[in-house]
Each structure stands twice: as C-alpha cells, then as structure tokens.
PDB file of N, CA and C in Angstrom:
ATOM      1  N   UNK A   1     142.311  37.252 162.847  1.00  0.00           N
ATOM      2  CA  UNK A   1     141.284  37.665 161.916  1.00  0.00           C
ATOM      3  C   UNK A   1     141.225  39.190 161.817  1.00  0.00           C
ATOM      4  N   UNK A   2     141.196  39.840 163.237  1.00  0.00           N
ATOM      5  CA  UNK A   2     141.374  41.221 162.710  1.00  0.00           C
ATOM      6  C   UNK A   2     142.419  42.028 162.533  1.00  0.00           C
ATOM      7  N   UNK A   3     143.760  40.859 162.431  1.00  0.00           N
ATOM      8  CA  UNK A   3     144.936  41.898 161.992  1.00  0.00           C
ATOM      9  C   UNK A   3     144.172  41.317 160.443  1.00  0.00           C
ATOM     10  N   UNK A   4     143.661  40.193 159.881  1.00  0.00           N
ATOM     11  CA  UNK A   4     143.560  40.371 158.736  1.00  0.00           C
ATOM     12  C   UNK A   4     142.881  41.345 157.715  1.00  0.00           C
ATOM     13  N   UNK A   5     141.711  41.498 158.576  1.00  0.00           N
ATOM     14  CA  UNK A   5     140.808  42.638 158.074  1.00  0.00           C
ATOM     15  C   UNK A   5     141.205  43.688 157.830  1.00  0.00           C
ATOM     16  N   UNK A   6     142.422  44.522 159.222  1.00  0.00           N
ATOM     17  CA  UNK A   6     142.853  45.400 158.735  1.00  0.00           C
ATOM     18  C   UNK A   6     144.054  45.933 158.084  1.00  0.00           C
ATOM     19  N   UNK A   7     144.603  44.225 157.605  1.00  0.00           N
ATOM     20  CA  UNK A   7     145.612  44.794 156.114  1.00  0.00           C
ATOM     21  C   UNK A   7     144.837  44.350 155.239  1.00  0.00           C
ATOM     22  N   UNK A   8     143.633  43.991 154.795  1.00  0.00           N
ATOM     23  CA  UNK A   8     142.914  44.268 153.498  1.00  0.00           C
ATOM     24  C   UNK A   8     142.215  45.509 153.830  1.00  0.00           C
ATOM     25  N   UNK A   9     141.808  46.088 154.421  1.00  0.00           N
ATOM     26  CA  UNK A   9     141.388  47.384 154.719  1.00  0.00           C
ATOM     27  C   UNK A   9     142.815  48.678 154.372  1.00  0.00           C
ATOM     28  N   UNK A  10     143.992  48.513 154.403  1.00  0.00           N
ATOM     29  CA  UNK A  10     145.141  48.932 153.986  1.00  0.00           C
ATOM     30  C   UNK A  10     145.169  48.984 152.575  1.00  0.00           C
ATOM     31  N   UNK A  11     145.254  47.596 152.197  1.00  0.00           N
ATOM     32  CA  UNK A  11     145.417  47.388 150.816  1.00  0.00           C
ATOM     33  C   UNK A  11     144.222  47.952 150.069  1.00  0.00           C
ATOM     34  N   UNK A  12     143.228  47.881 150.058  1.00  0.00           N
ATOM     35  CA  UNK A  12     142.133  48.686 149.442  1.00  0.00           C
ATOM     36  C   UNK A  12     142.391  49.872 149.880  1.00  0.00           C
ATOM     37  N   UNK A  13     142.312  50.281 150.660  1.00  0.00           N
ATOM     38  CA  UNK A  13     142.203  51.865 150.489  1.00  0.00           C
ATOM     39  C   UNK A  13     143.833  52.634 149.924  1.00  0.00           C
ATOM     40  N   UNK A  14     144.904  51.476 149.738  1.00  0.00           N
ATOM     41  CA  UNK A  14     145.765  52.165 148.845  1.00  0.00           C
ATOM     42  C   UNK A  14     145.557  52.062 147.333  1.00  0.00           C
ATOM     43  N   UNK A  15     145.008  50.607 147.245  1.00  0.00           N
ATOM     44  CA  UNK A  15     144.764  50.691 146.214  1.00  0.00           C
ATOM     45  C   UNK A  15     142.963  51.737 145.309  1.00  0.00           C
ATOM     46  N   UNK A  16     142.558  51.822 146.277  1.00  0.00           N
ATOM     47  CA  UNK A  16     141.560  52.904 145.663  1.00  0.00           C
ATOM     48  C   UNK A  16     142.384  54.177 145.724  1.00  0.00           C
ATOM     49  N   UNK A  17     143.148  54.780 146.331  1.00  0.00           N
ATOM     50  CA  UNK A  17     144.169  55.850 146.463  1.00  0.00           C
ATOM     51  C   UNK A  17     144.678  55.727 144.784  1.00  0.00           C
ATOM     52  N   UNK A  18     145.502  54.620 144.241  1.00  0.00           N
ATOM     53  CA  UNK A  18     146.071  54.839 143.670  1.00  0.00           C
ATOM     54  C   UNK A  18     144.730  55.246 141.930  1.00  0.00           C
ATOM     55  N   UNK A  19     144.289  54.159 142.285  1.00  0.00           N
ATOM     56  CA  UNK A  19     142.420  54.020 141.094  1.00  0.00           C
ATOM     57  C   UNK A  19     142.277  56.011 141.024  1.00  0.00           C
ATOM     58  N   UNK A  20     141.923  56.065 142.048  1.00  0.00           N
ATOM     59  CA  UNK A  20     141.663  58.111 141.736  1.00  0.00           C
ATOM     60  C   UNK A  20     142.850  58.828 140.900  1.00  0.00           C
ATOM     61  N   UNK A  21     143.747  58.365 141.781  1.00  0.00           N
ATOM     62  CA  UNK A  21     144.761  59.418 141.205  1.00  0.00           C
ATOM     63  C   UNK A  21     145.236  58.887 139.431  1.00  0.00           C
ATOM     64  N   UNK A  22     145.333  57.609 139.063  1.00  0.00           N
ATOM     65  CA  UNK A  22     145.110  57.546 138.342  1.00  0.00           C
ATOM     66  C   UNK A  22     143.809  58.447 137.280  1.00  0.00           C
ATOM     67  N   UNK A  23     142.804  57.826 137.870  1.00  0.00           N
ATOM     68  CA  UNK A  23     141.615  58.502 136.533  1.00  0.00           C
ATOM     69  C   UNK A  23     141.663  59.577 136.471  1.00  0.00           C
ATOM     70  N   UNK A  24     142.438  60.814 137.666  1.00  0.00           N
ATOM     71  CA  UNK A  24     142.231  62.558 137.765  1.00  0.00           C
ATOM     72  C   UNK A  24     143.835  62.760 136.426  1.00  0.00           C
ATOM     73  N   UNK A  25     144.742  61.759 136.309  1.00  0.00           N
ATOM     74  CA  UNK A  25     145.276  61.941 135.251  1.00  0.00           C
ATOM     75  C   UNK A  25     144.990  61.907 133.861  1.00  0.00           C
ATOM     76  N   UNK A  26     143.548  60.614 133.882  1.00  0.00           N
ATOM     77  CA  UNK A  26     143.221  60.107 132.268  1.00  0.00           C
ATOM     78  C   UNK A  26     142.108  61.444 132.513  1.00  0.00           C
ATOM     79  N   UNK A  27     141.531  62.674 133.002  1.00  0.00           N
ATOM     80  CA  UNK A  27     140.514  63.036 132.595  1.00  0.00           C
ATOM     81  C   UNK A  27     140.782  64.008 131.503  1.00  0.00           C
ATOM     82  N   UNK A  28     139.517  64.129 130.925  1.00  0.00           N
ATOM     83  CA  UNK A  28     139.240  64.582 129.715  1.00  0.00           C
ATOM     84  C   UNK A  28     139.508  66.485 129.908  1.00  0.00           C
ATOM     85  N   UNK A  29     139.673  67.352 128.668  1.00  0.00           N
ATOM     86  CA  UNK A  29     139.663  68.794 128.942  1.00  0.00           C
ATOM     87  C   UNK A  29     138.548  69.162 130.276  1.00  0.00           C
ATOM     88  N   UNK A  30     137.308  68.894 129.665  1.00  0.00           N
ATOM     89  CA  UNK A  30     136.369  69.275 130.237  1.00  0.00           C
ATOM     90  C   UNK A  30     136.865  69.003 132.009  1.00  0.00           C
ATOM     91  N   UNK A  31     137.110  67.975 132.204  1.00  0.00           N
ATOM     92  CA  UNK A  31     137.516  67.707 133.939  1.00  0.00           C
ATOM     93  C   UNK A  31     136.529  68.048 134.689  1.00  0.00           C
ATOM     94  N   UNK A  32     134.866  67.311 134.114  1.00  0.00           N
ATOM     95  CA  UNK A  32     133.785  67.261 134.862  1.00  0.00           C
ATOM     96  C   UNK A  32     133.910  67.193 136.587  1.00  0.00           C
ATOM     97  N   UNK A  33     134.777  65.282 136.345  1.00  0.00           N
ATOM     98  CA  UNK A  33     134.498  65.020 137.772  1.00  0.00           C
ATOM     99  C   UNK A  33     135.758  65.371 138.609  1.00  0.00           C
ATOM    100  N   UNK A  34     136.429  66.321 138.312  1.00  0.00           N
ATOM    101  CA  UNK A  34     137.915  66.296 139.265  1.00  0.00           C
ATOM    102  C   UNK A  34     137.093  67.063 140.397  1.00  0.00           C
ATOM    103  N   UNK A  35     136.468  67.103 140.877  1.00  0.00           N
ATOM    104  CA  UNK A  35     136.037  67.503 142.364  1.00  0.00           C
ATOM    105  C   UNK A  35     135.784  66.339 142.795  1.00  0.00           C
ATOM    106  N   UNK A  36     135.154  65.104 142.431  1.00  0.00           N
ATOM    107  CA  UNK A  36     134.777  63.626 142.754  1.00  0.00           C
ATOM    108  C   UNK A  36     136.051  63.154 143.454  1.00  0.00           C
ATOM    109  N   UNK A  37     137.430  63.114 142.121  1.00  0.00           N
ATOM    110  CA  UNK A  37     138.212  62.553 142.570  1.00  0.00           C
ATOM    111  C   UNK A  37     138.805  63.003 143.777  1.00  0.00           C
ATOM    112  N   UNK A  38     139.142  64.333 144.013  1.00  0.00           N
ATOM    113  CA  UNK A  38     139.670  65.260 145.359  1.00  0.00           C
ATOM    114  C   UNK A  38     138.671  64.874 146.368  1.00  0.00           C
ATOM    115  N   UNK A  39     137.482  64.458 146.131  1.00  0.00           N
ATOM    116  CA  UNK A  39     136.777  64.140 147.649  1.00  0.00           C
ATOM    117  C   UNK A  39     137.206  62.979 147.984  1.00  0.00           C
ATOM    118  N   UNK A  40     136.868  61.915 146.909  1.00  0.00           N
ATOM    119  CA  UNK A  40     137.592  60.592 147.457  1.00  0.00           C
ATOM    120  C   UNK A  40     138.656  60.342 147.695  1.00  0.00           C
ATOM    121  N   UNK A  41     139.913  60.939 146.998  1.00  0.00           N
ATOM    122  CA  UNK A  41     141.285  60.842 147.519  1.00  0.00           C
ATOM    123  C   UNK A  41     140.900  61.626 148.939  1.00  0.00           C
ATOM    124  N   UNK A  42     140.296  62.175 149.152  1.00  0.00           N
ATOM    125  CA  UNK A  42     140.070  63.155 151.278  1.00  0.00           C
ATOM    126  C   UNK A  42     139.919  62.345 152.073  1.00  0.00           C
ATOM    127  N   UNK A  43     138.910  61.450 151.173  1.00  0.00           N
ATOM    128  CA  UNK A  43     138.227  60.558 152.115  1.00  0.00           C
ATOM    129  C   UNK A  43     139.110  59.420 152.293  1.00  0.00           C
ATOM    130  N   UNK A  44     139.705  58.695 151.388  1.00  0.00           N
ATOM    131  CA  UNK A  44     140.970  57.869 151.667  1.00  0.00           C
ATOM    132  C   UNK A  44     141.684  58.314 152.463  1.00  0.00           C
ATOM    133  N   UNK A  45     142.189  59.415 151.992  1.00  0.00           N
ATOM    134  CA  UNK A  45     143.251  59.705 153.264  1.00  0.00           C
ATOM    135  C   UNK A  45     142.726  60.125 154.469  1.00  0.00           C
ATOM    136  N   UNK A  46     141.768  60.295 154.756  1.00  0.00           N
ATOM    137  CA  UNK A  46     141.286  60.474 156.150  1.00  0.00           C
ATOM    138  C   UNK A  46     140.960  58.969 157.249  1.00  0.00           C
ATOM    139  N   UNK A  47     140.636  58.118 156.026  1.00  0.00           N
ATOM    140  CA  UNK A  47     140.529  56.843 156.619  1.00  0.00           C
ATOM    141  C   UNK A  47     141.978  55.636 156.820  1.00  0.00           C
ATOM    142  N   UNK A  48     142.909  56.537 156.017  1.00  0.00           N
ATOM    143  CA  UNK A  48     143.871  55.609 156.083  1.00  0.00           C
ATOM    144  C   UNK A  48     144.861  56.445 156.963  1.00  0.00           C
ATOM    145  N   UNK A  49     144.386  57.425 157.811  1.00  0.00           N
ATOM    146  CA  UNK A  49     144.764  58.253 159.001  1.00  0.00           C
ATOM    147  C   UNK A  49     145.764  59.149 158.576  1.00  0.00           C
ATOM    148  N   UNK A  50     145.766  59.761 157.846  1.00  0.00           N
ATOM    149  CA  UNK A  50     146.721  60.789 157.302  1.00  0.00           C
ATOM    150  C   UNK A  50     147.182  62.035 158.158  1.00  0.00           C
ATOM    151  N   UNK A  51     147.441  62.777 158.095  1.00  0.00           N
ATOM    152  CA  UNK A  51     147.653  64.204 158.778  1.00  0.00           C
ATOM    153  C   UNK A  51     146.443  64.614 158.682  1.00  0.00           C
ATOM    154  N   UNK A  52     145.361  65.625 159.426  1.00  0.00           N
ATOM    155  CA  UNK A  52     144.194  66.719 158.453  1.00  0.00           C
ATOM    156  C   UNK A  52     144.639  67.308 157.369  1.00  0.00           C
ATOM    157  N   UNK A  53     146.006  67.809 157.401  1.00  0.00           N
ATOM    158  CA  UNK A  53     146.438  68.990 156.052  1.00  0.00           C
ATOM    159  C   UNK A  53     146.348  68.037 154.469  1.00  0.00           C
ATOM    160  N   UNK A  54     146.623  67.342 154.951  1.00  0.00           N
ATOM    161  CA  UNK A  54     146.383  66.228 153.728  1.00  0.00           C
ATOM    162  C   UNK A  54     145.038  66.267 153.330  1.00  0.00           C
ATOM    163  N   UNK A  55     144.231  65.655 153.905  1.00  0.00           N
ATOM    164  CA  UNK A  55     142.535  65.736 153.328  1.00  0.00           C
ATOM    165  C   UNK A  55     141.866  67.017 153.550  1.00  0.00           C
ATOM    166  N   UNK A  56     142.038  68.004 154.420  1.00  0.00           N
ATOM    167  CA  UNK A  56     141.692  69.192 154.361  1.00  0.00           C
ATOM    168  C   UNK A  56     141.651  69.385 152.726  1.00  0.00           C
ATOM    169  N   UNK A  57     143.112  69.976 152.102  1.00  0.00           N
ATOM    170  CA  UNK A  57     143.596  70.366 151.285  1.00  0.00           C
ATOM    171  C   UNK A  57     143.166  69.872 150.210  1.00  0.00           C
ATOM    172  N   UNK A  58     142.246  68.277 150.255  1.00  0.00           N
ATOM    173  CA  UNK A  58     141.577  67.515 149.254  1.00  0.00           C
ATOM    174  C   UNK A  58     140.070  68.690 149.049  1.00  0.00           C
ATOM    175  N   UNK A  59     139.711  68.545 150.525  1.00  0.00           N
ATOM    176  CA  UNK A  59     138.466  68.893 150.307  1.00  0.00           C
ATOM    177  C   UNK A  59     138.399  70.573 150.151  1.00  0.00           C
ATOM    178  N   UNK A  60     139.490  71.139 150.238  1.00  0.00           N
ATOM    179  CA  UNK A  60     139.481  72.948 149.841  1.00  0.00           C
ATOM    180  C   UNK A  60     139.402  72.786 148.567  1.00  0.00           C
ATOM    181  N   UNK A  61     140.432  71.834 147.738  1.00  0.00           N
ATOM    182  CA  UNK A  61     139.956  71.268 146.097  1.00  0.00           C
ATOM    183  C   UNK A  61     138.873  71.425 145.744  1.00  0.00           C
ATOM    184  N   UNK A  62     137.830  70.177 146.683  1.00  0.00           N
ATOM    185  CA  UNK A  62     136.672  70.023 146.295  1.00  0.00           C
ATOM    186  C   UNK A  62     136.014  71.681 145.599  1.00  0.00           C
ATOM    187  N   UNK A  63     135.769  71.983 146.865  1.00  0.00           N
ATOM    188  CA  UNK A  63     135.309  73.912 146.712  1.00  0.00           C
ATOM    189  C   UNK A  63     135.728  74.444 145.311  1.00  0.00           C
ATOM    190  N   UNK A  64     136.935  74.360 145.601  1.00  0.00           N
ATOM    191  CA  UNK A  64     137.132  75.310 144.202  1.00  0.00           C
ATOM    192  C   UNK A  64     136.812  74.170 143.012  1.00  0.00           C
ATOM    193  N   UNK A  65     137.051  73.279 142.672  1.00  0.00           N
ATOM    194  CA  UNK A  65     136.341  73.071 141.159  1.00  0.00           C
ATOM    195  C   UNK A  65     135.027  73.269 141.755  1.00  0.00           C
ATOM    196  N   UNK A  66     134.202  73.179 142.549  1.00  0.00           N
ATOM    197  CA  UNK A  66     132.608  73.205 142.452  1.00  0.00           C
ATOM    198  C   UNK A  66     132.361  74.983 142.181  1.00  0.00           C
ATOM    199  N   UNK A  67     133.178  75.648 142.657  1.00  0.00           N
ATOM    200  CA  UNK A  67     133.117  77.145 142.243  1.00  0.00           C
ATOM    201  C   UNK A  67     133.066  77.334 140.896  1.00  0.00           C
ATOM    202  N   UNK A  68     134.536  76.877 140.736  1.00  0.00           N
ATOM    203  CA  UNK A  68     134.682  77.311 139.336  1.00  0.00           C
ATOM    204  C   UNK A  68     133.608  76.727 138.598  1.00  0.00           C
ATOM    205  N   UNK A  69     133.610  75.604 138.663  1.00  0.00           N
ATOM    206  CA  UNK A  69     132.381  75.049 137.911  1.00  0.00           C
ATOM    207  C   UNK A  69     130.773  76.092 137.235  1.00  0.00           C
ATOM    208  N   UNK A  70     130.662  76.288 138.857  1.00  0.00           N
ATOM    209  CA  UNK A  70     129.620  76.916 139.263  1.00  0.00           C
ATOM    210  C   UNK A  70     129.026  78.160 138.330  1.00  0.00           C
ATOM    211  N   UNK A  71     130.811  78.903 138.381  1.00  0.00           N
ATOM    212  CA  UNK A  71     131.287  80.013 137.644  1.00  0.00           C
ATOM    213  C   UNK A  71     130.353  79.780 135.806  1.00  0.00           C
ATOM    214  N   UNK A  72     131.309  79.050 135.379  1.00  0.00           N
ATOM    215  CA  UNK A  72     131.014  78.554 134.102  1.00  0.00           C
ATOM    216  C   UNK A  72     129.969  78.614 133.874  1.00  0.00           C
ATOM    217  N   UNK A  73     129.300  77.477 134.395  1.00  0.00           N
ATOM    218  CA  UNK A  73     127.334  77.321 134.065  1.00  0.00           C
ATOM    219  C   UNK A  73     127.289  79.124 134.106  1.00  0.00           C
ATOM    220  N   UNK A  74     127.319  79.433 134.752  1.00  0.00           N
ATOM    221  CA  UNK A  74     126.041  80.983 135.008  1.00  0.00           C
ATOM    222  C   UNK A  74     126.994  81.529 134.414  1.00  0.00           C
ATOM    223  N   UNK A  75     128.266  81.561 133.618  1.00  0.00           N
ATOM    224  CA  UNK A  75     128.420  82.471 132.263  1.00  0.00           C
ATOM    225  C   UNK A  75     127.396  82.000 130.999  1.00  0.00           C
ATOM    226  N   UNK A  76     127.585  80.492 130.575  1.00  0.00           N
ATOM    227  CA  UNK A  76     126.818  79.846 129.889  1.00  0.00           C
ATOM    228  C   UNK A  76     125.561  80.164 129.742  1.00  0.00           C
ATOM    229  N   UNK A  77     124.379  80.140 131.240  1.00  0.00           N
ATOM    230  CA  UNK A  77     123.621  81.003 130.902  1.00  0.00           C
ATOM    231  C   UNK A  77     123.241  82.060 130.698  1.00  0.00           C
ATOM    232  N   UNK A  78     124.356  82.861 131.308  1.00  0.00           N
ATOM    233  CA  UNK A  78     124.278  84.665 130.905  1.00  0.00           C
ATOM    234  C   UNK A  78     123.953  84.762 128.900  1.00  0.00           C
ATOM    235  N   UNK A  79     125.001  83.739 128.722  1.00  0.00           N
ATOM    236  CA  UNK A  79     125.544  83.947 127.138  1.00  0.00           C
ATOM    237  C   UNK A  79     123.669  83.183 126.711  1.00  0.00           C
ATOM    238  N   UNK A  80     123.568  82.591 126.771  1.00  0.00           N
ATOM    239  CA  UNK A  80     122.348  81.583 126.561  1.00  0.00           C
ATOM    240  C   UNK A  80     120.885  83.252 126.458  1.00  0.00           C
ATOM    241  N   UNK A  81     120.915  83.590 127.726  1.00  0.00           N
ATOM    242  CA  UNK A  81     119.913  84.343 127.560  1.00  0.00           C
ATOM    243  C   UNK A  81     120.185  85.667 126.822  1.00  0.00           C
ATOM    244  N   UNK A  82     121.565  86.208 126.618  1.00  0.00           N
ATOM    245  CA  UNK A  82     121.492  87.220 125.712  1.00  0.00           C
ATOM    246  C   UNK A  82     121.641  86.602 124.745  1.00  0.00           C
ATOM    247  N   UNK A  83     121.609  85.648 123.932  1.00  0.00           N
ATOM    248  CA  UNK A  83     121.402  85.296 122.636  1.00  0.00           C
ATOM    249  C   UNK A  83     119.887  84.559 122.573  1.00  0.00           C
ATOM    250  N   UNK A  84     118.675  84.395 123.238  1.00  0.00           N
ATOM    251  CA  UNK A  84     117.822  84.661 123.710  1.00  0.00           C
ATOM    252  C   UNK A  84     116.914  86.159 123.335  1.00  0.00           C
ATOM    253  N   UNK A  85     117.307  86.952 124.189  1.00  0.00           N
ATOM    254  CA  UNK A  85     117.286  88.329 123.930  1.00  0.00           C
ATOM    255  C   UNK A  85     117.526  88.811 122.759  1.00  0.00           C
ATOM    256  N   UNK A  86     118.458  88.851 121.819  1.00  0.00           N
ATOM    257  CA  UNK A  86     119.296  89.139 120.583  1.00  0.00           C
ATOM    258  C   UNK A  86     118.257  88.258 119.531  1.00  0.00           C
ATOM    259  N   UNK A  87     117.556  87.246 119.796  1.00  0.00           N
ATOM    260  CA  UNK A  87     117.010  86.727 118.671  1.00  0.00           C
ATOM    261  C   UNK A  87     115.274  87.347 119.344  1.00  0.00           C
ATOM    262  N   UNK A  88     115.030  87.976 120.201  1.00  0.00           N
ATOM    263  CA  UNK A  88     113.609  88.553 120.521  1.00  0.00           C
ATOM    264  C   UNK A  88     113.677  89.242 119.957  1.00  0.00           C
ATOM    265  N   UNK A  89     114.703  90.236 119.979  1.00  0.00           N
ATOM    266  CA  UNK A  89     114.883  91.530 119.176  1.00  0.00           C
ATOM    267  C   UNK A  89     114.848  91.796 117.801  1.00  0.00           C
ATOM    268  N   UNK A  90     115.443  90.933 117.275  1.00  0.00           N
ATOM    269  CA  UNK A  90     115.570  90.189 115.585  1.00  0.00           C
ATOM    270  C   UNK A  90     114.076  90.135 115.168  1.00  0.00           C
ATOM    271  N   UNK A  91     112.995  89.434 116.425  1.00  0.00           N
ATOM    272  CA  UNK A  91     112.017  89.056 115.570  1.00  0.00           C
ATOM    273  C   UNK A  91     111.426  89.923 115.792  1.00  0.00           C
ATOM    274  N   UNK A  92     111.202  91.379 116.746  1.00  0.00           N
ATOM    275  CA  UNK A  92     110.341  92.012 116.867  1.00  0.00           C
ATOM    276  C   UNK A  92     110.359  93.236 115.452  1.00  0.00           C
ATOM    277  N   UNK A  93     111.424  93.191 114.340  1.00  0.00           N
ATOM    278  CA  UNK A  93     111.707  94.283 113.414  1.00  0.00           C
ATOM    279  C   UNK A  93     110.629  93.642 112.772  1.00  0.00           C
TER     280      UNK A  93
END
C-alpha cells in the first residue's frame, strides 16, 4: 500500500510539473501569474526531491517577477498621479 501511495504521489507531482510548465507557456503578454507558476514548479521540485539549485532558482524567479511587477504598478501610479496633477492644473486656469 505504501509503495502504492508513493508512485501516485510520483505520478502527480510529475504530472502537476508538467500542468505548470505547460500554462507558463500558454500565458498571455501581460504574464500576470508567472511568479505562481515558478513557485509551484519550486515546490514540486522540492517535493519530488530535486537538488536545492533546482527550486532555489524557482523561487529567485519568484522575486524577480514580484519585483518587476512591483516596479510597474508604482510607474503606473507615478503616471496616474501626474496626470492627476496635469488635470488640477488645467482646472485651476
């Protein structure tokens, strides 16, 4: 019984391995969730006993899209409040 458990425990977690890496191919420009997928491919491979450099390297991923991300928004609102500003100004003539 528990060699069975743990080749369905194999088989799922390759096959969720393969489910991520798949959808981080179908994603869209935007590539909201590609930090999602890099955590869960970490986390697979950490559970399906990988090297660390392997899921490390998932989760240094993680970081940087959440940076970059991060980045973006607070240009967005930079741009947001000087056009903000730019229309205060407009109305104060």
């Amino acid at each position: 019984m528990r060699q069975l458990a743990s080749t369905n425990r194999s088989e799922m977690l390759s096959i969720a391995h393969s489910c991520y890496v798949k959808a981080s191919e179908c994603e869209t420009e935007e590539r909201e969730e590609e930090w999602l997928h890099h955590y869960m491919l970490g986390k697979i491979a950490e559970k399906m006993g990988k090297h660390p450099r392997v899921y490390l390297d998932h989760y240094k991923q993680v970081c940087v899209c959440v940076c970059v991300r991060h980045r973006e928004r607070e240009r967005e609102r930079k741009r947001e409040r000087q056009r903000e500003r730019e229309i205060e100004r407009y109305r104060e003539r």
